[in-house]
Each structure stands twice: as C-alpha cells, then as structure tokens.
C-alpha atoms as a PDB file:
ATOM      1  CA  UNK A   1     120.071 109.973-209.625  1.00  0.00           C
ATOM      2  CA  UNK A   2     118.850 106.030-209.891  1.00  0.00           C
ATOM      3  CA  UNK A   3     122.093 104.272-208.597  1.00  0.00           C
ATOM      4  CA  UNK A   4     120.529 100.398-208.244  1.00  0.00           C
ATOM      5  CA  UNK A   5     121.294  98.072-210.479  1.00  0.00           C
ATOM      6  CA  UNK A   6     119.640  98.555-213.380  1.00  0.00           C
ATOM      7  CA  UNK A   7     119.770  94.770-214.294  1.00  0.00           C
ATOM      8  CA  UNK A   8     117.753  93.988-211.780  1.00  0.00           C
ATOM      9  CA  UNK A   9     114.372  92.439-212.771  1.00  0.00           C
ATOM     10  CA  UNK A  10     115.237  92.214-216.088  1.00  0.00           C
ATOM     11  CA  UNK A  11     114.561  88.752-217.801  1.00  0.00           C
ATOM     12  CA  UNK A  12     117.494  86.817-219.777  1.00  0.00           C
ATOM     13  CA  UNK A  13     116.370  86.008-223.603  1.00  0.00           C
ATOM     14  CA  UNK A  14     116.050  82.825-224.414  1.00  0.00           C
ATOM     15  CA  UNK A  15     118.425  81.101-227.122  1.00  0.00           C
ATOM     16  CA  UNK A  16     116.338  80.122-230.223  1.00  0.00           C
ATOM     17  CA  UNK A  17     116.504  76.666-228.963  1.00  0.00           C
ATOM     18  CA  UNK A  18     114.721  77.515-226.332  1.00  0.00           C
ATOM     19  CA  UNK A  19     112.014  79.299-228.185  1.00  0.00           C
ATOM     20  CA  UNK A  20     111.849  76.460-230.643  1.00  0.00           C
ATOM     21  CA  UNK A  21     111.228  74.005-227.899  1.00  0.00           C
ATOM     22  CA  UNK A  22     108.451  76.265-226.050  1.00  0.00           C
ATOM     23  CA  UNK A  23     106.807  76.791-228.868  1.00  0.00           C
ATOM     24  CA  UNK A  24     106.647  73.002-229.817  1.00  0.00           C
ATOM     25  CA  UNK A  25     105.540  72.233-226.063  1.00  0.00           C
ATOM     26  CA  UNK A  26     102.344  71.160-225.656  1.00  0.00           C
ATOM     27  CA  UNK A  27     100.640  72.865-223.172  1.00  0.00           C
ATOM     28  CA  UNK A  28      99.614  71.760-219.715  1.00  0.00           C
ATOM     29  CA  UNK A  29      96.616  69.463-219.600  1.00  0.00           C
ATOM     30  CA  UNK A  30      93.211  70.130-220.062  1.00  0.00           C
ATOM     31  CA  UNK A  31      94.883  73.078-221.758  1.00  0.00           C
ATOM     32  CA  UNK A  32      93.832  73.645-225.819  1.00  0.00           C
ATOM     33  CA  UNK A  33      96.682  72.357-227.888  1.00  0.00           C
ATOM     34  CA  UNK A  34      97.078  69.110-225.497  1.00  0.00           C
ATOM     35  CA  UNK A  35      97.806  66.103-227.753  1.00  0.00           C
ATOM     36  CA  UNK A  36      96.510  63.794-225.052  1.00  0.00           C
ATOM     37  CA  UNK A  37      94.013  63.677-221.998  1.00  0.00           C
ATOM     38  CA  UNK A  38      95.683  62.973-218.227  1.00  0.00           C
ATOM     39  CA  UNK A  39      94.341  59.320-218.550  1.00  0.00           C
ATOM     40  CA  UNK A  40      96.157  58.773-221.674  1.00  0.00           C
ATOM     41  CA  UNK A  41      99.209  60.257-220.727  1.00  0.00           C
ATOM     42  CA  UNK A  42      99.237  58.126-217.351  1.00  0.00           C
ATOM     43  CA  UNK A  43      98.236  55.010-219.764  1.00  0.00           C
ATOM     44  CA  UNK A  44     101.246  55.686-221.517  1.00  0.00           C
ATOM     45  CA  UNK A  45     103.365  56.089-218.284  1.00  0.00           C
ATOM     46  CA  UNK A  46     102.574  52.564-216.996  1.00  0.00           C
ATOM     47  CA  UNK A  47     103.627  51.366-220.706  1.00  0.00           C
ATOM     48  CA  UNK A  48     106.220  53.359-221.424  1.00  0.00           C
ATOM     49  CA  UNK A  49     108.247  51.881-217.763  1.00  0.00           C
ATOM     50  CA  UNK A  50     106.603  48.105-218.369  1.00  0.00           C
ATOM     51  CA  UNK A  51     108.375  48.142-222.176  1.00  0.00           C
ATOM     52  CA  UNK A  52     111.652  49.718-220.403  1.00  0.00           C
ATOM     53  CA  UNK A  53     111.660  47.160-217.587  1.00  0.00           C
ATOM     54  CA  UNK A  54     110.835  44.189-219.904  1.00  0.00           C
ATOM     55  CA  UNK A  55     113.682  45.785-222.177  1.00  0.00           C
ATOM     56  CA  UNK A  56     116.136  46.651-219.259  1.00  0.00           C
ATOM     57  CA  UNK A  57     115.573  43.003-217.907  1.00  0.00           C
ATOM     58  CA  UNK A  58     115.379  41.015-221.421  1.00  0.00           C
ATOM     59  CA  UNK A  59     119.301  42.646-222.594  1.00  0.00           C
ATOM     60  CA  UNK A  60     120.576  42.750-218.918  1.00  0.00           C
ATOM     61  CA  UNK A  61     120.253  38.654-219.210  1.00  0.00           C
ATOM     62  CA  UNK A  62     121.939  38.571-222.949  1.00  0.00           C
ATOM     63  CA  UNK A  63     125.018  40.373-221.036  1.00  0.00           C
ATOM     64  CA  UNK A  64     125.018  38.302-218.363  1.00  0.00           C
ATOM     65  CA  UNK A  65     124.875  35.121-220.398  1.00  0.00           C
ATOM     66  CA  UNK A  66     127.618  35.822-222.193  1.00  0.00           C
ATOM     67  CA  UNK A  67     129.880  36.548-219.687  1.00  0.00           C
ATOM     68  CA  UNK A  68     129.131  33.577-217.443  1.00  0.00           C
ATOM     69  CA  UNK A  69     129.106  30.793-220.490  1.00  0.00           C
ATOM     70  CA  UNK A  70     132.164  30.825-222.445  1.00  0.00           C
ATOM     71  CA  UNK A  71     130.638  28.701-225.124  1.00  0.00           C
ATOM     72  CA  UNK A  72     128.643  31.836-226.150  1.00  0.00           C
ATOM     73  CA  UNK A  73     132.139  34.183-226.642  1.00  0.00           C
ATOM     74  CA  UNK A  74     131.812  33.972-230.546  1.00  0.00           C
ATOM     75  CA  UNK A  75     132.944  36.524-232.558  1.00  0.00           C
ATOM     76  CA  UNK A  76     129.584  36.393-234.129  1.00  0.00           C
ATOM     77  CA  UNK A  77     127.688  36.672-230.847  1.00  0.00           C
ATOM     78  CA  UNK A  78     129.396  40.080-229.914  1.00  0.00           C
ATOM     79  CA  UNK A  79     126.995  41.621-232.176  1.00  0.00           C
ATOM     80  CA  UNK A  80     124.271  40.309-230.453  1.00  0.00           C
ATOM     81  CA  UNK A  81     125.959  42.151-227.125  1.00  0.00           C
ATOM     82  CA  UNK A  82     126.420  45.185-228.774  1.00  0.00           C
ATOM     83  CA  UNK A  83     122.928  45.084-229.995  1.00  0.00           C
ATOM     84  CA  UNK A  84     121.676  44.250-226.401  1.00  0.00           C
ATOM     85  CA  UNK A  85     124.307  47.161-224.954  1.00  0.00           C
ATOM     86  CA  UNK A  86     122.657  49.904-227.660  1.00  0.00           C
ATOM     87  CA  UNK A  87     119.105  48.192-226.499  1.00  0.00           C
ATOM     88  CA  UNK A  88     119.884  47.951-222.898  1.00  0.00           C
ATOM     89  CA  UNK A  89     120.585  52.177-222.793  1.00  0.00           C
ATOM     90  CA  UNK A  90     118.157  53.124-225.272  1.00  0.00           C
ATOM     91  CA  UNK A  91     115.701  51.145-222.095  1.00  0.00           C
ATOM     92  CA  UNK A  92     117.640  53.454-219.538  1.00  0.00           C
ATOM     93  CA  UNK A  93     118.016  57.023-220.931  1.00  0.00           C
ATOM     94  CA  UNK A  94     115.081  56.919-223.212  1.00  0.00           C
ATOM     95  CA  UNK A  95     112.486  55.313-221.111  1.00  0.00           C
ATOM     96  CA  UNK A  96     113.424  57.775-218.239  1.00  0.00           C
ATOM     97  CA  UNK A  97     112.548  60.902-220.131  1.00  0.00           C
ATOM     98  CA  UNK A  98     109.671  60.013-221.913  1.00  0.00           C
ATOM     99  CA  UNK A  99     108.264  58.408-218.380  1.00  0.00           C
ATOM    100  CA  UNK A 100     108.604  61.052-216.564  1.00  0.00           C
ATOM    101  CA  UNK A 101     107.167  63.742-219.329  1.00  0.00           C
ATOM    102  CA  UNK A 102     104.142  61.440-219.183  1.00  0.00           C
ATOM    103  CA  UNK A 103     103.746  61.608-215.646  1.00  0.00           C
ATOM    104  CA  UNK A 104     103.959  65.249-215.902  1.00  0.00           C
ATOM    105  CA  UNK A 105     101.662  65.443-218.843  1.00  0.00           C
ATOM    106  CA  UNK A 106     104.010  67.324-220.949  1.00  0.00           C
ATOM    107  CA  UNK A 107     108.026  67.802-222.017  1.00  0.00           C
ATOM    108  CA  UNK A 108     109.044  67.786-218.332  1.00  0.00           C
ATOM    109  CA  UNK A 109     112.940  69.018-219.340  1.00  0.00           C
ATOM    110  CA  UNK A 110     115.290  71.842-220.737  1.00  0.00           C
ATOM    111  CA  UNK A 111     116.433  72.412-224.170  1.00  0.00           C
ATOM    112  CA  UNK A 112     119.772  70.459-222.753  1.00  0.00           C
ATOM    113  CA  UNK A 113     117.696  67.481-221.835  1.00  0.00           C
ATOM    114  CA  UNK A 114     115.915  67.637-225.150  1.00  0.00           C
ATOM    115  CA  UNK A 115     119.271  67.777-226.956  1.00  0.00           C
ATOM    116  CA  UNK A 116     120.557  64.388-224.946  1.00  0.00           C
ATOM    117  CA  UNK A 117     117.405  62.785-225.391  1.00  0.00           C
ATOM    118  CA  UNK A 118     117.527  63.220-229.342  1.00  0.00           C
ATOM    119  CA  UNK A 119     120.812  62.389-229.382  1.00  0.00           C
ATOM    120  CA  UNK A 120     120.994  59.194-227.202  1.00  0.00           C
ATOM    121  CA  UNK A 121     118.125  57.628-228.707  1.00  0.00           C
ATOM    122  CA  UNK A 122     119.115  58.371-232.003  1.00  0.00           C
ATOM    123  CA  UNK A 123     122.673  57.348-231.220  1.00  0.00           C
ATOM    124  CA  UNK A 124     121.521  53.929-229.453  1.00  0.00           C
ATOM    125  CA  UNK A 125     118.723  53.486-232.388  1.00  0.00           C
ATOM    126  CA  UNK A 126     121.258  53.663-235.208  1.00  0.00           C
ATOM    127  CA  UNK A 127     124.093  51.642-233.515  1.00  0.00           C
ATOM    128  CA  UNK A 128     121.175  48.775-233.295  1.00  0.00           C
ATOM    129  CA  UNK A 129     120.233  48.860-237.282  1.00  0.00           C
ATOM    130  CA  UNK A 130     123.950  48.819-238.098  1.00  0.00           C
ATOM    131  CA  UNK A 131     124.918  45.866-236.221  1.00  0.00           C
ATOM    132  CA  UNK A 132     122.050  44.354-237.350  1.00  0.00           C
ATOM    133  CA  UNK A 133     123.597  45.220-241.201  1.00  0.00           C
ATOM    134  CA  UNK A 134     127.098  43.782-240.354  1.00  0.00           C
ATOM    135  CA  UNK A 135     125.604  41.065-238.825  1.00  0.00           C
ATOM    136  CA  UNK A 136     123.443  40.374-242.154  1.00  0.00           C
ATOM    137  CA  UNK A 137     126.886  40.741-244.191  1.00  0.00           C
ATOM    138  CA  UNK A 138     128.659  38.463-241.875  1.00  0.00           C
ATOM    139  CA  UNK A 139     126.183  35.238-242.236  1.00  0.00           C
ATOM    140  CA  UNK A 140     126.131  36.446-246.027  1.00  0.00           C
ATOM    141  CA  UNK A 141     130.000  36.152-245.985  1.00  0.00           C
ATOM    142  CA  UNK A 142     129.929  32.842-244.177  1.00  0.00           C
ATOM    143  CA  UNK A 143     127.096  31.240-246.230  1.00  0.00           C
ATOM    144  CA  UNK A 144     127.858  32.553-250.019  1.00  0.00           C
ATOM    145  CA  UNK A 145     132.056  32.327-249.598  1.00  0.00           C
ATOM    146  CA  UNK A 146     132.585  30.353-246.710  1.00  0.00           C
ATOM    147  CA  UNK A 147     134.591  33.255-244.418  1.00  0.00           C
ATOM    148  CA  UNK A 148     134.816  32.568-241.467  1.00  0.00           C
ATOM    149  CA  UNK A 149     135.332  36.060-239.016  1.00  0.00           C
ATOM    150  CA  UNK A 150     137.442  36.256-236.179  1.00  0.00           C
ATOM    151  CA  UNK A 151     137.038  38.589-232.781  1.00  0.00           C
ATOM    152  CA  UNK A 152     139.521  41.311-234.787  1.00  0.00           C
ATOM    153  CA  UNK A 153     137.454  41.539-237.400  1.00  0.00           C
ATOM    154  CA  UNK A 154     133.956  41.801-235.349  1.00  0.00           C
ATOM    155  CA  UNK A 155     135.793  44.810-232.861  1.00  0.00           C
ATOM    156  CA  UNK A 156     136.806  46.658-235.892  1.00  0.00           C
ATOM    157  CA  UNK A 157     133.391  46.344-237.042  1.00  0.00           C
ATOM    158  CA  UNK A 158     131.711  47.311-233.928  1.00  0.00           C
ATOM    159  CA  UNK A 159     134.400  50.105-233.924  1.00  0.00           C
ATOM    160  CA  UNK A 160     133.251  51.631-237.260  1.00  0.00           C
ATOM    161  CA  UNK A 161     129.601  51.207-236.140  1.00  0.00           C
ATOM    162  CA  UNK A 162     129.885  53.341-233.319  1.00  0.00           C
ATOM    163  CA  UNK A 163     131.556  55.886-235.142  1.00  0.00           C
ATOM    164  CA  UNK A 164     129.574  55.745-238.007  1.00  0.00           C
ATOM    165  CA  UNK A 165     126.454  56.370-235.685  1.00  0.00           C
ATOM    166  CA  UNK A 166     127.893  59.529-233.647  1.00  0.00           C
ATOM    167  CA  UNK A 167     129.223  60.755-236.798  1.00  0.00           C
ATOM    168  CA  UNK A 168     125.411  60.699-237.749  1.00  0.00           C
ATOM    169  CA  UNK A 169     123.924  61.416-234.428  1.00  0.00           C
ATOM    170  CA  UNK A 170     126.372  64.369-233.720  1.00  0.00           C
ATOM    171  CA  UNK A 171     125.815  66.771-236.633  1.00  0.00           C
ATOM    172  CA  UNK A 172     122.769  67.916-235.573  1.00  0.00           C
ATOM    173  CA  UNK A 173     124.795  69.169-232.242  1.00  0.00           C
ATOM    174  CA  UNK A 174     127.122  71.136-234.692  1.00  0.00           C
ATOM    175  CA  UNK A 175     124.802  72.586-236.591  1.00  0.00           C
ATOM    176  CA  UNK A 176     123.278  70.072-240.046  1.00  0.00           C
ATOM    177  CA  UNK A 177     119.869  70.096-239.179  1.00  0.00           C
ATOM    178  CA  UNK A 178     119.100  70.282-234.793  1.00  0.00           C
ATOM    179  CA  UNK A 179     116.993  68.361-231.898  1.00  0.00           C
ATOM    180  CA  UNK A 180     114.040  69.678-230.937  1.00  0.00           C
ATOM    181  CA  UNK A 181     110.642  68.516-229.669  1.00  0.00           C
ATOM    182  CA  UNK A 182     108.119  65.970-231.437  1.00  0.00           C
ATOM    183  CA  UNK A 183     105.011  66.560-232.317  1.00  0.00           C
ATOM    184  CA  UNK A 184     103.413  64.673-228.979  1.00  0.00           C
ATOM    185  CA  UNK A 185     105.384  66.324-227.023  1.00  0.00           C
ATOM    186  CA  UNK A 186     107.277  63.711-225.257  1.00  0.00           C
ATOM    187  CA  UNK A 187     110.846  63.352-226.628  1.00  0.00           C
ATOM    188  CA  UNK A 188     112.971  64.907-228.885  1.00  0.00           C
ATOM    189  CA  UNK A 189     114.414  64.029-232.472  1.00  0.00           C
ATOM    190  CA  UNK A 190     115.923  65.736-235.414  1.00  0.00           C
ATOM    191  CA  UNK A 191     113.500  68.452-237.127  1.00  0.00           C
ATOM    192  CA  UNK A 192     111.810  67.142-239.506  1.00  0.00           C
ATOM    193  CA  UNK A 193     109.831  69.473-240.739  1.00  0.00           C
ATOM    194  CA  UNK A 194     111.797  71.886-241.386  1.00  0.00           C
ATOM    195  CA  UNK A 195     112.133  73.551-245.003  1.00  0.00           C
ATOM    196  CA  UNK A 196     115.729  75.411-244.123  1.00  0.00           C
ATOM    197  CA  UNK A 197     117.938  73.950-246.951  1.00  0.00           C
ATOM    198  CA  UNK A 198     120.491  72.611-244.391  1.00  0.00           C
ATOM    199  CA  UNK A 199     117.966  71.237-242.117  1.00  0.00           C
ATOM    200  CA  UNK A 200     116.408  69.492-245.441  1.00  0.00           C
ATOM    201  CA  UNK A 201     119.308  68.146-247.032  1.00  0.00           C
ATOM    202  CA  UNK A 202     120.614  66.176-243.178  1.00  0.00           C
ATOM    203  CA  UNK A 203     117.287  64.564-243.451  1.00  0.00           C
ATOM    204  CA  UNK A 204     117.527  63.569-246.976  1.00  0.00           C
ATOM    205  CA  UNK A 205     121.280  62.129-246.473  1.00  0.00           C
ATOM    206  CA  UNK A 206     120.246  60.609-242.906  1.00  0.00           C
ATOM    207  CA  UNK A 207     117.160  58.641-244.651  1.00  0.00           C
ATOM    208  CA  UNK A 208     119.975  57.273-247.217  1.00  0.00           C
ATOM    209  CA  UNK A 209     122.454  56.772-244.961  1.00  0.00           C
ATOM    210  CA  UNK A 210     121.027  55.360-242.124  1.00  0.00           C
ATOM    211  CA  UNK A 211     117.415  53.453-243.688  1.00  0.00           C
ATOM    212  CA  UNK A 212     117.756  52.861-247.614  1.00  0.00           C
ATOM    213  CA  UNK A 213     121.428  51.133-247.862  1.00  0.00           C
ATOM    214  CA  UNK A 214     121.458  49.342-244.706  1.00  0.00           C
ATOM    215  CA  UNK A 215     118.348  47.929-245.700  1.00  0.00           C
ATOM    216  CA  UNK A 216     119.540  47.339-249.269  1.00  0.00           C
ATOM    217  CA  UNK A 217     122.927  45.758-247.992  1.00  0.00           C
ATOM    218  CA  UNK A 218     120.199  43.566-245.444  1.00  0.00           C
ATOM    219  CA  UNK A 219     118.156  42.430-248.674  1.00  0.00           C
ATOM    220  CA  UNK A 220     121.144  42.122-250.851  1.00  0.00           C
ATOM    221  CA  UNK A 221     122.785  39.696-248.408  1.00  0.00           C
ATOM    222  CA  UNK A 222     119.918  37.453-247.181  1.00  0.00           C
ATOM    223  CA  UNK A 223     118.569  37.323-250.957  1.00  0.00           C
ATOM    224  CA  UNK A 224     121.643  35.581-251.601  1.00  0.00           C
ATOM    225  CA  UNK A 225     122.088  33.584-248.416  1.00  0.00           C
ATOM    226  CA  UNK A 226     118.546  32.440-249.677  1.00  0.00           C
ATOM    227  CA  UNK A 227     119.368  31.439-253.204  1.00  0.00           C
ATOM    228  CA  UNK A 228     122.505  29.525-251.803  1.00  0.00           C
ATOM    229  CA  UNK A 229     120.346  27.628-249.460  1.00  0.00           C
ATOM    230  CA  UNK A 230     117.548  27.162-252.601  1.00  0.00           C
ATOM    231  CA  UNK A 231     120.489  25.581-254.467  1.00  0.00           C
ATOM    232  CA  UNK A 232     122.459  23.084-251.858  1.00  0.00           C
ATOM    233  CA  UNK A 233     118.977  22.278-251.660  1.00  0.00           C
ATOM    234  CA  UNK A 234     118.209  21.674-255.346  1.00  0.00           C
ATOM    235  CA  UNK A 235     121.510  19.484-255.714  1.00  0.00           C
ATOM    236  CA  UNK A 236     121.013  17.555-253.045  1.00  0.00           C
END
C-alpha cells in the first residue's frame, strides 16, 4: 500500500487573478508577443526613474517650502500640498514598479503587487484631479461671490477628496470591475476591456465620476471666473 503523501508534487491552482494576469503578461524578450525590444524597455527604464526623480525632487521642495515659510500656510495653498503629497507618492510607488518591470523586460510582480500598483496610482491619480476641481471651485467662489475660505473649510475638503477617491479606487478590490495588467505589460489598472456587465458599468460610472463632471465643474467655474474678469474689465 502507497503510504507517502499523496500531496506531494502536486501543483496549487492558481486564483483567476492569477490566470488573468499570466495570460496578459507579455512574454520574456525576444519572445513573440513582446510589446517592446530590450533597448526600448531599458530606454524606458532610464525615463521612467529621470521623470520619478524630477517628480520626487520637484513636490519634495513644494513640502518643504511650506513648512519652512509661514507666509505660504494659506488655506488655499494646502491644495497645492495635497496635490504635491498625491504627486510626490504616485513618483514613489508608481515609478518603482514600472522601473523595475522595465529593467526586467516584463511585469516583474505578483497578482498582489499588480493589485497595489492599480490601486495606488489610481488612488494618487484621482486625489490629484479632485483637488485640482476644488481648487477650480474655490478661486470661482472667491472671484464670482467674493468667499473667502478658511483652513476648516479646505481640511473638510481635502477630507471628502480622499474619500471620494478610495471610495472610487477601492471597488475594484471588492469586486465592481478588478486590476489587472495593461496592455504593455508594465503596470496595472482597472480592466478595461472587459464586456462582463459589472466590469462595464464601473467603467462607465468611473469615466462620469471621475473625468466628465470634474471637468465640467473645472469649465463651469473658470468660464465664469473669465466672464467676471471680461466685465471688471469692460467697466473699468
């Protein structure tokens, strides 16, 4: 009678994560199916860390200016730092992935890494374009009705921003739509492509929720900080 393990040698499955992501990696290179020769992908390398560093460097001094001048503690200003914060990590964590797939000359991580990497950027990305929205209401508010905001009013703000983005970011880790590898084969986003209903639909509400009104609310509020201007000007 056999009395080893019979466990032994076998091989665990992989989760369909897992298969997703193999089957989206490209493969090694020189391999058919390679997006990009070894040159390019060392090209992009030596990009990829010179845009990080100038990015890492560039919002490290926006932090550090603020903090050392008090003149530049505005309430209005702390967007700027929390634009520089999402900009300073999106230099860290996203740089360092897609650097080292290049030097590797494919997806160099697990479908956990691919997960944080869609997420983070994502995250970091969004938090950026809905500062940038607040801070387009806020000069429209201080233009067109003469409000002036206070520090309050600009943490609350940041506040909802940040949970406005994970609230976004995070329900592809719960199951509306899901991260998995892009098409070159270097970092990881939400799925696109996909025709599953649910996976169609997060895309659909993301593109609305996070593109087409913060845009509109960006147009709607320097269309009118424009016409004020046009018309001081006209009186005077």
């Amino acid at each position: 009678m056999y009395s080893g393990n019979s466990s032994r040698g076998s091989r665990l499955q992989p989760t369909p994560g897992e298969q997703d992501l193999e089957r989206r990696r490209p493969q090694a290179a020189g391999d058919s199916g390679t997006p990009f020769s070894a040159s390019t992908y060392h090209l992009l390398a030596f990009l990829i860390a010179a845009i990080g560093f100038v990015g890492l460097c560039n919002n490290l001094l926006v932090l550090v200016l603020y903090t050392k001048f008090k003149r530049l503690r505005t309430p209005t200003n702390l967007f700027l730092v929390n634009i520089s914060l999402s900009d300073l990590l999106v230099s860290f964590f996203g740089v360092s992935f897609t650097f080292l797939s290049c030097l590797r000359n494919r997806w160099a991580w697990d479908e956990a890494g691919c997960m944080w990497d869609g997420f983070s950027n994502s995250l970091f990305g969004i938090v950026s374009l809905m500062t940038l929205t607040v801070l387009a209401y806020e000069r429209y508010i201080r233009v067109v009705h003469a409000r002036v905001i206070d520090f309050s009013w600009s943490w609350r703000a940041i506040t909802y921003i940040w949970l406005y983005s994970l609230a976004w970011t995070g329900a592809p880790l719960l199951g509306w739509n899901h991260y998995t590898l892009e098409l070159h084969g270097l970092g990881c986003s939400v799925d696109w492509s996909s025709r599953e209903p649910s996976d169609t639909s997060f895309v659909l509400f993301f593109f609305f929720g996070c593109l087409v009104i913060p845009l509109g609310i960006v147009v709607y509020c320097y269309g009118h900080i424009l016409h004020a201007v046009r018309m001081v000007s006209w009186i005077n």
